[in-house]
C-alpha atoms as a PDB file:
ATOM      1  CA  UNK A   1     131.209   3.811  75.509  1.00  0.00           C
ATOM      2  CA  UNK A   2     127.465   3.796  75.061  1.00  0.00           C
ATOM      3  CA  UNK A   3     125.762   5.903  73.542  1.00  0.00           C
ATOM      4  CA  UNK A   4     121.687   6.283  72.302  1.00  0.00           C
ATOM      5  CA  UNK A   5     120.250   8.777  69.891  1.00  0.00           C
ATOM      6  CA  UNK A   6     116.328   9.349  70.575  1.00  0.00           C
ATOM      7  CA  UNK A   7     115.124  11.054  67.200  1.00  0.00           C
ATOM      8  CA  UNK A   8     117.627   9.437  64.672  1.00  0.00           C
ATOM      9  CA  UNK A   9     115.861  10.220  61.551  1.00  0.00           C
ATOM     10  CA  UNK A  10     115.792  14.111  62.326  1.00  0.00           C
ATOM     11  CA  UNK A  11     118.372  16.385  59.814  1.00  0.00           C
ATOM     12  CA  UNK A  12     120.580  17.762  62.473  1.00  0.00           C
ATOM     13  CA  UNK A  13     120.851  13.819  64.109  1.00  0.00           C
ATOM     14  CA  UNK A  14     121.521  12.080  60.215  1.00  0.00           C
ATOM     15  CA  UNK A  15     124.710  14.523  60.331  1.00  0.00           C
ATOM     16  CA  UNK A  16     125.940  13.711  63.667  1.00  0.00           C
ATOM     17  CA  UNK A  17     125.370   9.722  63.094  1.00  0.00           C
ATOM     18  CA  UNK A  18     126.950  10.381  60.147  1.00  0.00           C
ATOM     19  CA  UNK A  19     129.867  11.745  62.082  1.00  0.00           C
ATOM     20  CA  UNK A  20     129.557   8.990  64.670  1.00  0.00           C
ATOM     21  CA  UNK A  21     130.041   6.158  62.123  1.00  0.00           C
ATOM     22  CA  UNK A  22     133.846   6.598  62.368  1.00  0.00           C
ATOM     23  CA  UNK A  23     134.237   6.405  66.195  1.00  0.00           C
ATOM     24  CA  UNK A  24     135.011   2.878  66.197  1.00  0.00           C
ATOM     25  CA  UNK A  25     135.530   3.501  70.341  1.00  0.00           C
ATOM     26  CA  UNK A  26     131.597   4.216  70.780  1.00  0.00           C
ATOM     27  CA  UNK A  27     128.857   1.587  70.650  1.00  0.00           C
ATOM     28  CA  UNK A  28     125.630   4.153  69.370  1.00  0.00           C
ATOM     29  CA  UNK A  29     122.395   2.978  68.701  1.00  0.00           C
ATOM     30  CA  UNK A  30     119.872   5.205  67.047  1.00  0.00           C
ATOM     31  CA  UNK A  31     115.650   5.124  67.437  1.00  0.00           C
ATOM     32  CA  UNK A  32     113.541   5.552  64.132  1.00  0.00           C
ATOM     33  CA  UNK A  33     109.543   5.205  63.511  1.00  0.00           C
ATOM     34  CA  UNK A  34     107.938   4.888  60.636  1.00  0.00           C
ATOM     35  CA  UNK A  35     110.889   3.777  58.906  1.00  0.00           C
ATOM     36  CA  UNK A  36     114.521   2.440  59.532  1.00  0.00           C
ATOM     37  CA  UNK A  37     116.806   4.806  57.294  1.00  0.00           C
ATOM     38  CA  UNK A  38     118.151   4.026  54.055  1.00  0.00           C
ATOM     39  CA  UNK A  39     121.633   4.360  54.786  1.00  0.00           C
ATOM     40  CA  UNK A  40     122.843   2.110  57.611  1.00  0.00           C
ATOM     41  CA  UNK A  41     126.063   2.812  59.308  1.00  0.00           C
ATOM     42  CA  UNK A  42     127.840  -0.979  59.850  1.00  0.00           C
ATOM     43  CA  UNK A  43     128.754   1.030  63.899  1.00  0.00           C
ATOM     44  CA  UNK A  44     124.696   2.199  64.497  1.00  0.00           C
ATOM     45  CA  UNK A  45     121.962  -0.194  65.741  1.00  0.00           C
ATOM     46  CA  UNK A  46     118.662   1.060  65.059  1.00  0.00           C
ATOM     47  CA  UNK A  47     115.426   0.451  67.615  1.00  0.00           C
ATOM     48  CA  UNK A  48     112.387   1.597  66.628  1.00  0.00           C
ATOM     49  CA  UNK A  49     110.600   3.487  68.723  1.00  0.00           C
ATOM     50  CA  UNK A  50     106.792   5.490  67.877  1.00  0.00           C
ATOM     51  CA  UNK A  51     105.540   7.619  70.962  1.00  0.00           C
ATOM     52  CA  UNK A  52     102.137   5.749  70.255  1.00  0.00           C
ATOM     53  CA  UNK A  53     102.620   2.369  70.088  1.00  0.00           C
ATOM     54  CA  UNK A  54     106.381   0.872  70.873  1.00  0.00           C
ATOM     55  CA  UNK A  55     107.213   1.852  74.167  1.00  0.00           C
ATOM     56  CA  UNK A  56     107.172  -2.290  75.974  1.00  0.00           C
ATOM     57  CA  UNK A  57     109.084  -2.997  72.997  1.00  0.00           C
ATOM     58  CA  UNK A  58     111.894  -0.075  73.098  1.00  0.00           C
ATOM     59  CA  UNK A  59     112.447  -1.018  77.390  1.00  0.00           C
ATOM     60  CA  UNK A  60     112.375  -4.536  76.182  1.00  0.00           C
ATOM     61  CA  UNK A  61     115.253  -3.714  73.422  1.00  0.00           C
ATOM     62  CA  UNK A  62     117.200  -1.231  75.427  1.00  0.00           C
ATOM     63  CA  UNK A  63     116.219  -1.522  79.226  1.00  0.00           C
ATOM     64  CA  UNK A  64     119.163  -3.471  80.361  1.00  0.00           C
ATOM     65  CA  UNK A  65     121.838  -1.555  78.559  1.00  0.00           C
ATOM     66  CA  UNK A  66     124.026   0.848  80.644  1.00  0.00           C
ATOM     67  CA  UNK A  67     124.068   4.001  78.737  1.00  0.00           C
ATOM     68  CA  UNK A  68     126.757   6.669  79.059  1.00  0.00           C
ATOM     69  CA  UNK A  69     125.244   9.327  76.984  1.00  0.00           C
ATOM     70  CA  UNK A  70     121.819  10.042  75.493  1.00  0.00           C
ATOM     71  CA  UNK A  71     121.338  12.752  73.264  1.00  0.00           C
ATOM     72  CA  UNK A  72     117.609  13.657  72.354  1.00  0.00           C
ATOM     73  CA  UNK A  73     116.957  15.062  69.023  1.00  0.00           C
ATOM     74  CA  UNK A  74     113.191  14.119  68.964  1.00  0.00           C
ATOM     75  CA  UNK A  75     110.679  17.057  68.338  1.00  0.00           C
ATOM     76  CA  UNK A  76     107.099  16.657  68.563  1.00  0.00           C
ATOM     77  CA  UNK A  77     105.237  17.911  65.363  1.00  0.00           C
ATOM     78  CA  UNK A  78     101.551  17.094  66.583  1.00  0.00           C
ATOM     79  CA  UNK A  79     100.931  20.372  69.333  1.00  0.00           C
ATOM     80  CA  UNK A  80      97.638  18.650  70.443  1.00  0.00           C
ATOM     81  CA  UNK A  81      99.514  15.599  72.219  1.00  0.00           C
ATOM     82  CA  UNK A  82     102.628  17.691  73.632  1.00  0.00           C
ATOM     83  CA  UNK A  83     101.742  16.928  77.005  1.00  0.00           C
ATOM     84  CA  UNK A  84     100.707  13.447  76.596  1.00  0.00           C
ATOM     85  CA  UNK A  85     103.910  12.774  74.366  1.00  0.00           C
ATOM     86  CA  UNK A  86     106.067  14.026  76.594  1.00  0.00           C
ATOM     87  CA  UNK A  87     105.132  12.237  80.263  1.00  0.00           C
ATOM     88  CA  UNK A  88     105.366   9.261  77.943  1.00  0.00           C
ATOM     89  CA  UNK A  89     109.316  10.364  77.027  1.00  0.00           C
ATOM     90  CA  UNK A  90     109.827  11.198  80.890  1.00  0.00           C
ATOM     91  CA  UNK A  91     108.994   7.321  81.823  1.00  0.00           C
ATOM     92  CA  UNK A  92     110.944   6.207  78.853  1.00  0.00           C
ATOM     93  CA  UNK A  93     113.882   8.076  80.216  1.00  0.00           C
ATOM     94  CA  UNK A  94     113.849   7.510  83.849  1.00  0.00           C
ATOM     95  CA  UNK A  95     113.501   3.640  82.991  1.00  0.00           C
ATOM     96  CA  UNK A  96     116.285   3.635  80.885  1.00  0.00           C
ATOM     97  CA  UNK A  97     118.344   6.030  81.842  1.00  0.00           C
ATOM     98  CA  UNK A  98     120.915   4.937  84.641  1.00  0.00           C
ATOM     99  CA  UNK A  99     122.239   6.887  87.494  1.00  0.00           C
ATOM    100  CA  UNK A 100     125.300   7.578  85.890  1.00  0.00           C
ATOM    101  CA  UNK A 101     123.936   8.357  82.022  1.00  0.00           C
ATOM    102  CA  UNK A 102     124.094  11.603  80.738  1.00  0.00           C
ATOM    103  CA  UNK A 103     121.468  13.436  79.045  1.00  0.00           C
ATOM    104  CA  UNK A 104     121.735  15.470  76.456  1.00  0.00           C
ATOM    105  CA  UNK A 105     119.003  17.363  74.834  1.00  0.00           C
ATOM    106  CA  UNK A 106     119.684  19.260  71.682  1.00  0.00           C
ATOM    107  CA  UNK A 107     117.457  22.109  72.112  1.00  0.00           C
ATOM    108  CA  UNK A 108     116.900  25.999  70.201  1.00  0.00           C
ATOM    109  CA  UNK A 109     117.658  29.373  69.699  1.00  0.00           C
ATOM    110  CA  UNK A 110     114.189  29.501  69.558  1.00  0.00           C
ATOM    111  CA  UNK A 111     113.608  29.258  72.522  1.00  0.00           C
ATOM    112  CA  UNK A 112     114.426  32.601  74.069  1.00  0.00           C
ATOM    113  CA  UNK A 113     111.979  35.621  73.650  1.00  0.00           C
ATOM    114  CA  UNK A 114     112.977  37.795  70.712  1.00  0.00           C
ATOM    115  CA  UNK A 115     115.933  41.046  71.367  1.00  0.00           C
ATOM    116  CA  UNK A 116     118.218  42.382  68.636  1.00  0.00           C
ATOM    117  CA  UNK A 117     120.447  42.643  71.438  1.00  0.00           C
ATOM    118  CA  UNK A 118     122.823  39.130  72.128  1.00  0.00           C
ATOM    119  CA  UNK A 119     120.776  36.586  74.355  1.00  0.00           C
ATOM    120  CA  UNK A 120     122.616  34.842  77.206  1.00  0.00           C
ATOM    121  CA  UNK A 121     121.599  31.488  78.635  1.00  0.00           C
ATOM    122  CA  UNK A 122     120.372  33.612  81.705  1.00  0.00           C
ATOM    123  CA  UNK A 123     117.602  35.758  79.375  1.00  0.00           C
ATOM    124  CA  UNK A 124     113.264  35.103  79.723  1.00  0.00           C
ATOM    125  CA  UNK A 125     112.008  32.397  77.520  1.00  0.00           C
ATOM    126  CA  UNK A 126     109.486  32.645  74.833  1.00  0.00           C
ATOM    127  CA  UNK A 127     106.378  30.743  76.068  1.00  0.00           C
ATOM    128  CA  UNK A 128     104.059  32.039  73.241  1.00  0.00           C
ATOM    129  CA  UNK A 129     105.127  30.096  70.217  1.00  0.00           C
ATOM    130  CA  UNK A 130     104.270  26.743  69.572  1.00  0.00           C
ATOM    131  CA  UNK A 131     108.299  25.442  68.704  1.00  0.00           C
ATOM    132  CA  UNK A 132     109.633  27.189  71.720  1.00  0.00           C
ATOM    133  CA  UNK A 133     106.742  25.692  74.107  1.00  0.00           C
ATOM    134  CA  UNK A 134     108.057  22.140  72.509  1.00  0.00           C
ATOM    135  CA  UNK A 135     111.576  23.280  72.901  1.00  0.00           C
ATOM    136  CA  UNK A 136     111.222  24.552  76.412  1.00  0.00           C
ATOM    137  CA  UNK A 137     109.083  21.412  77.732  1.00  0.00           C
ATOM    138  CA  UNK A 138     111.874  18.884  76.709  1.00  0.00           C
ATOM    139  CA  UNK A 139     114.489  20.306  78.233  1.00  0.00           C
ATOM    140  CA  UNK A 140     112.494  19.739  82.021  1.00  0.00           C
ATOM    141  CA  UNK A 141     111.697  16.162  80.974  1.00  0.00           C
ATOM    142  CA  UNK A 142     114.781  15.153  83.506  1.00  0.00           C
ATOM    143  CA  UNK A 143     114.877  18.797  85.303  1.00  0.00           C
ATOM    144  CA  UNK A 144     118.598  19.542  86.418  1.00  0.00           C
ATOM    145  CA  UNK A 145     119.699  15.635  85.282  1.00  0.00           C
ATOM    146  CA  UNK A 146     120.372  17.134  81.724  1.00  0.00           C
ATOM    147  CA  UNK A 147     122.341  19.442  79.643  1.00  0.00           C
ATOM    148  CA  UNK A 148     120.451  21.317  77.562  1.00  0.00           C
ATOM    149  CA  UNK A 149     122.192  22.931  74.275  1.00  0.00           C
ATOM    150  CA  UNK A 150     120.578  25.915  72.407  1.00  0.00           C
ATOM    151  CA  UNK A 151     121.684  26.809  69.093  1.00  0.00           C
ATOM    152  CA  UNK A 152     120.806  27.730  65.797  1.00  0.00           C
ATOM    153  CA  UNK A 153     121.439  25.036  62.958  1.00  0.00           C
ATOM    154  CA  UNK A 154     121.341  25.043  59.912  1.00  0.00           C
ATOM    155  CA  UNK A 155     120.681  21.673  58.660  1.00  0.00           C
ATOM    156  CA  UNK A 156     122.297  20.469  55.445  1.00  0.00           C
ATOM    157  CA  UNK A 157     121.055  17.133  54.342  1.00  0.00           C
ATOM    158  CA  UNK A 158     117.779  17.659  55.245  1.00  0.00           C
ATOM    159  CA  UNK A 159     115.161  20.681  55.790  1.00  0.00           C
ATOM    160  CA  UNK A 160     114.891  19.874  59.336  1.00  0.00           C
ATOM    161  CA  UNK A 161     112.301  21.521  62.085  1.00  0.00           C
ATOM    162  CA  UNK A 162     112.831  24.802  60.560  1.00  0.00           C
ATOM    163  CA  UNK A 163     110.608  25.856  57.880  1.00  0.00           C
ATOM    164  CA  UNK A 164     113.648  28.837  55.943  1.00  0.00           C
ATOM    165  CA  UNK A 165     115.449  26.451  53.847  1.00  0.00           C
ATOM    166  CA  UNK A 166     112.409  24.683  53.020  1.00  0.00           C
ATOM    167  CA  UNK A 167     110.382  27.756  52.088  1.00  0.00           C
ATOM    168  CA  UNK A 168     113.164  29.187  50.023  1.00  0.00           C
ATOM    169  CA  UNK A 169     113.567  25.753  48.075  1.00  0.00           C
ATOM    170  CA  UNK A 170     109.567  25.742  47.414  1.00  0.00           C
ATOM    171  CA  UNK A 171     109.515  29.329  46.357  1.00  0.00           C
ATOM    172  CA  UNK A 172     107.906  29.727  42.936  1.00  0.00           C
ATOM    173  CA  UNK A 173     110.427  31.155  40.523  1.00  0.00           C
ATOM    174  CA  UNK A 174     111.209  34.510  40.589  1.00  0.00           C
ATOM    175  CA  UNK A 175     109.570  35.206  44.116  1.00  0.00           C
ATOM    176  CA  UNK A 176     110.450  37.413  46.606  1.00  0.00           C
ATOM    177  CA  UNK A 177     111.942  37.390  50.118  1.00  0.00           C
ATOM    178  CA  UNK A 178     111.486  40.224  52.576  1.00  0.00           C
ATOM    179  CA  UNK A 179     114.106  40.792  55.568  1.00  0.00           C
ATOM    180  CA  UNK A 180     114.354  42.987  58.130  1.00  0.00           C
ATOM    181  CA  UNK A 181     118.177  45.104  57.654  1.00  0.00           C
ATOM    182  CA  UNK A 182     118.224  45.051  61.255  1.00  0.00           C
ATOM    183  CA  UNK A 183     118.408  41.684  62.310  1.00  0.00           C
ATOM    184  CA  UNK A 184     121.213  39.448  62.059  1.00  0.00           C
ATOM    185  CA  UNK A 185     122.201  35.526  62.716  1.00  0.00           C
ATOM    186  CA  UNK A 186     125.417  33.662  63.999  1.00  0.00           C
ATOM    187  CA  UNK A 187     124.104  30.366  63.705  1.00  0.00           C
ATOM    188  CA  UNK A 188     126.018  27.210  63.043  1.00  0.00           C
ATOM    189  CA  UNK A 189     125.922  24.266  60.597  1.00  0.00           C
ATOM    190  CA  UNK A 190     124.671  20.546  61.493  1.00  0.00           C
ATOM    191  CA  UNK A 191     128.352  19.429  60.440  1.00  0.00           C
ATOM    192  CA  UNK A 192     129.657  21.634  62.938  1.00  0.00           C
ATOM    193  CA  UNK A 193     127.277  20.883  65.745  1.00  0.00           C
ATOM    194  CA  UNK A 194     128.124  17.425  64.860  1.00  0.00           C
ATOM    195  CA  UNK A 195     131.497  17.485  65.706  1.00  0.00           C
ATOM    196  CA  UNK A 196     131.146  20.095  68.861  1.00  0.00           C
ATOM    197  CA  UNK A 197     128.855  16.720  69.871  1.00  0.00           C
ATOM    198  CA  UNK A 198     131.625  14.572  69.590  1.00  0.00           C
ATOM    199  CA  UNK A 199     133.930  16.653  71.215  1.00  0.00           C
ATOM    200  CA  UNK A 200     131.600  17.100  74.224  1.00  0.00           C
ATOM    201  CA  UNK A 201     131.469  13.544  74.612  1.00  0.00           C
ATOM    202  CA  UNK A 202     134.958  12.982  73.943  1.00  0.00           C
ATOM    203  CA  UNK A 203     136.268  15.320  76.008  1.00  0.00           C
ATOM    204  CA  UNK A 204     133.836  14.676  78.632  1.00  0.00           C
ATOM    205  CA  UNK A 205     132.534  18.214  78.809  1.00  0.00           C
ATOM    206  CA  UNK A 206     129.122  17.111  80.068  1.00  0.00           C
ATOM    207  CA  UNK A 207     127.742  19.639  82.825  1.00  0.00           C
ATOM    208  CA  UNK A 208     124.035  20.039  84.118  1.00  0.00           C
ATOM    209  CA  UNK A 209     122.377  23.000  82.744  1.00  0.00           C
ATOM    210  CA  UNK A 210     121.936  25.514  79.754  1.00  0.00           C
ATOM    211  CA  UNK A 211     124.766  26.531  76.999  1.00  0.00           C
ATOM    212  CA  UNK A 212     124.716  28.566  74.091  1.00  0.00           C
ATOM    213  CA  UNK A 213     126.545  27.305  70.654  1.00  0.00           C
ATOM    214  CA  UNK A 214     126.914  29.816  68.424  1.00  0.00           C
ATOM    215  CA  UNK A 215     129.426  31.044  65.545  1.00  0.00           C
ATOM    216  CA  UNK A 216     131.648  34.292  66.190  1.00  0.00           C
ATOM    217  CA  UNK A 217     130.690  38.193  64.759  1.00  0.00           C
ATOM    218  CA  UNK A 218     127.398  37.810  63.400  1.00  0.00           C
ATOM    219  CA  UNK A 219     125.908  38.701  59.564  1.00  0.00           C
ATOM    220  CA  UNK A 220     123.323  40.779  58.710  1.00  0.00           C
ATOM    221  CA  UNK A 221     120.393  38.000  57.795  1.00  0.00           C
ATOM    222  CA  UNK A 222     120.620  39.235  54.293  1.00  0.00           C
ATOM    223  CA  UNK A 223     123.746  37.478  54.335  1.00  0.00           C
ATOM    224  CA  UNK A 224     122.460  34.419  55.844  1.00  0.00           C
ATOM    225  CA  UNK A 225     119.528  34.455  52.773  1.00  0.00           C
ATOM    226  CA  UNK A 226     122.255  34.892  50.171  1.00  0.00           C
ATOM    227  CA  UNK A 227     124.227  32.031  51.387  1.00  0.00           C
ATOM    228  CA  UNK A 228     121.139  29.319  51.385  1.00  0.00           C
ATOM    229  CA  UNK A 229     119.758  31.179  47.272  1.00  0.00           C
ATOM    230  CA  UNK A 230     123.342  29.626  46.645  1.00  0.00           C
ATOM    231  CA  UNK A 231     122.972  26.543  48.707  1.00  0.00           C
ATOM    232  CA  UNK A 232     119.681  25.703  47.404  1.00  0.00           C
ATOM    233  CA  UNK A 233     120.617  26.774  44.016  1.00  0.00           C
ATOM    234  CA  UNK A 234     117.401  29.534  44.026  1.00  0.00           C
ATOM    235  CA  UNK A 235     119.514  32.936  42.832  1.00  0.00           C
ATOM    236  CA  UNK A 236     116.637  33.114  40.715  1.00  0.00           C
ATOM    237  CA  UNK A 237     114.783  34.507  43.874  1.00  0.00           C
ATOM    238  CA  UNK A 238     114.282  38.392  44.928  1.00  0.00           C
ATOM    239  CA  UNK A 239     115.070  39.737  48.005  1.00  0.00           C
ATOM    240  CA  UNK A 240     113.415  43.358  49.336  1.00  0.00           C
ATOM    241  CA  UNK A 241     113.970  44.688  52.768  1.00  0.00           C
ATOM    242  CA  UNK A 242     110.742  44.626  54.947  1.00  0.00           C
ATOM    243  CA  UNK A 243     111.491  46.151  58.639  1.00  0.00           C
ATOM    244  CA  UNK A 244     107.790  45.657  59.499  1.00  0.00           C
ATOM    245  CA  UNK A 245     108.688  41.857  59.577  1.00  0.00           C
ATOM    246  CA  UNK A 246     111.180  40.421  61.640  1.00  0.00           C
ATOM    247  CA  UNK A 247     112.319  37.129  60.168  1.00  0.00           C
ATOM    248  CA  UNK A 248     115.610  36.510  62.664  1.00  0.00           C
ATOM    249  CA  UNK A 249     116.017  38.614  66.056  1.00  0.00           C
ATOM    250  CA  UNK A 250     117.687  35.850  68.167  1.00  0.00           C
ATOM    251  CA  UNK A 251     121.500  36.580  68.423  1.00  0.00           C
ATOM    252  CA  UNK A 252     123.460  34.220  70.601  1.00  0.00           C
ATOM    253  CA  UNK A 253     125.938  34.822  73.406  1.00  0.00           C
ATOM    254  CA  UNK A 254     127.139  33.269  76.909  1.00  0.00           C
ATOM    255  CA  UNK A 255     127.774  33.640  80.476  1.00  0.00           C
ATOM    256  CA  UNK A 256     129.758  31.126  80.477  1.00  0.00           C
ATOM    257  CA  UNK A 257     132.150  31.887  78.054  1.00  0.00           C
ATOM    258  CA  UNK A 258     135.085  28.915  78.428  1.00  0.00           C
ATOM    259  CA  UNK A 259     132.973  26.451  78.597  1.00  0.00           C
ATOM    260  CA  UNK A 260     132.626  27.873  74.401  1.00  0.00           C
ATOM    261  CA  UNK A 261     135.783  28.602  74.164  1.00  0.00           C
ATOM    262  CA  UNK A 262     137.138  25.060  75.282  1.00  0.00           C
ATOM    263  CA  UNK A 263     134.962  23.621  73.081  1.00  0.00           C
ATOM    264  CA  UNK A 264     135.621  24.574  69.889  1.00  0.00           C
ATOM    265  CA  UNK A 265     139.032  24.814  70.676  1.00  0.00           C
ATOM    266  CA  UNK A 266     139.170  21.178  71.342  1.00  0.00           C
ATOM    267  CA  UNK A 267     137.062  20.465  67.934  1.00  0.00           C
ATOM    268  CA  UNK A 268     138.728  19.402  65.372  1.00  0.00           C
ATOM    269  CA  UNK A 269     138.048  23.510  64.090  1.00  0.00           C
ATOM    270  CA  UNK A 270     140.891  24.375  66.708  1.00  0.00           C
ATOM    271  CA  UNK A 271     138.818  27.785  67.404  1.00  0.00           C
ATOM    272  CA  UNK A 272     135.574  29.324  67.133  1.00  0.00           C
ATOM    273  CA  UNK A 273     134.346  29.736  64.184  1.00  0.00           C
ATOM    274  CA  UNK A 274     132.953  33.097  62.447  1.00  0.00           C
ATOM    275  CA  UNK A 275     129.168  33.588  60.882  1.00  0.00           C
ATOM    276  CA  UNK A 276     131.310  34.508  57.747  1.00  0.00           C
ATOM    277  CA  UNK A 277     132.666  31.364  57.922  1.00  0.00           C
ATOM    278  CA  UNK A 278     129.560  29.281  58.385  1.00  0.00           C
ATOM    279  CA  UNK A 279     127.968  31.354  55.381  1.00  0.00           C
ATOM    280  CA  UNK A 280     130.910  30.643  53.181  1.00  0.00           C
ATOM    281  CA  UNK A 281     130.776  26.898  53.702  1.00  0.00           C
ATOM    282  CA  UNK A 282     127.116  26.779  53.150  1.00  0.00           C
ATOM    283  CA  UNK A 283     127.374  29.151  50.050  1.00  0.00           C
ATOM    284  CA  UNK A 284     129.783  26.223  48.490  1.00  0.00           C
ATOM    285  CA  UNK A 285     127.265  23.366  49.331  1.00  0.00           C
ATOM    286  CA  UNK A 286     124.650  22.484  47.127  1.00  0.00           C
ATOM    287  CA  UNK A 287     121.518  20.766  48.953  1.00  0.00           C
ATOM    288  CA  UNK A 288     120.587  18.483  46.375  1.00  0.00           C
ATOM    289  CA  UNK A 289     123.700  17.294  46.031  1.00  0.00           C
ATOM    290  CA  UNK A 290     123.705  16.204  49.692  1.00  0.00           C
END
């Protein structure tokens, strides 16, 4: 099986190549840009490919391959050429792509409209802020060809898109953190998104449309800030409760609830998971140790 990874360098996609590296069944190659990783998996092929410059190059490299899966990870960071960038994807895709390759594009919680009631894949987008608008515009690059996956992830090896982890690291010593008591999170880690990947594929769970990937009963965001002050080894830091500003109101749920089920029951986690459980895991982690 064939498999390519558009975004390769991202935090959430170094896990699941990570992951990938022992699936000696799966033949994955991976797209960089500036420059090829570090660590080179003996199983991954790397292709580089830059939005600006390297698109003749990436068909020539990858046009004749057959492609059973391709999971995009890519997010745009430069909001002026979001358009532009992404018509340029949308050829890139529909020349490589093959009538029988499925698309997977690893989208965001962030892209629904804030409630501090549970969102299902069913609720009104957020078309206001500048990640969702990526978010939302990559997951109509192929229109109903793809599966789109929203979730929140926490990204271990890296910071990732998100900017919590990072800011928290940063923080000068001794500052303060404001959440909102009323909000909570049920996110999910890039490990485990990295395996619920594998399963998908494995199990051949691919279906056009929108899911939801989320962790079971979810924690006051207090208890999602207290878990990353240990992961990032900042316990040094304050934390104050600030209902004026809402850090985290986007709670996951589904409509299509064994299609989440099946899935993590098939993982190698046997179940879902809970939030506690995700916050434990991270709490015993140690990001510069990763």
């Amino acid at each position: 099986m064939k498999i390519l990874i558009l975004g390769g360098t991202s935090a959430v996609a170094s896990d699941f190549l990570s992951a990938l590296s022992s699936e000696t069944s799966l033949e994955v190659f991976a797209t960089y840009c500036n420059k090829k990783p570090y660590l080179i998996y003996e199983s991954i092929r790397w292709v580089k490919l830059c939005l600006e410059s390297d698109e003749n190059h990436f068909l020539s490299e990858l046009k004749a391959i057959e492609f059973d899966y391709v999971l995009n990870f890519i997010l745009i960071g430069e909001v002026t050429k979001l358009d532009r960038y992404y018509r340029i994807m949308s050829k890139l895709f529909l020349s490589v792509f093959g009538a029988s390759t499925r698309v997977i594009n690893i989208s965001s919680n962030g892209v629904y409209k804030h409630s501090l009631i549970p969102i299902t894949e069913l609720d009104e987008l957020n078309t206001v802020e500048v990640y969702a608008k990526q978010k939302v515009i990559s997951e109509k690059i192929l229109a109903e060809r793809q599966m789109n996956l929203r979730v929140a992830i926490l990204p271990i090896r890296k910071f990732g898109s998100g900017t919590l982890i990072k800011n928290i690291y940063k923080s000068k010593k001794g500052a303060h953190i404001f959440v909102d008591e009323n909000n909570s999170w049920n996110g999910i880690l890039s490990t485990h998104f990295a395996q619920l990947l594998i399963t998908l594929i494995n199990q051949n769970y691919f279906i056009h449309g929108t899911r939801n990937i989320f962790s079971l009963n979810p924690e006051p965001t207090i208890e999602l800030i207290k878990s990353i002050l240990l992961f990032t080894d900042r316990t040094d830091l304050k934390i104050d409760y600030d209902n004026s500003k809402s850090l985290n109101k986007i709670i996951l749920s589904t409509v299509y609830k064994d299609f989440h089920n099946n899935i993590w029951h098939d993982s190698m986690y046997g179940g879902e998971i809970t939030t506690r459980a995700v916050l434990d895991e991270l709490s015993k982690l140690r990001f510069h140790l990763q």
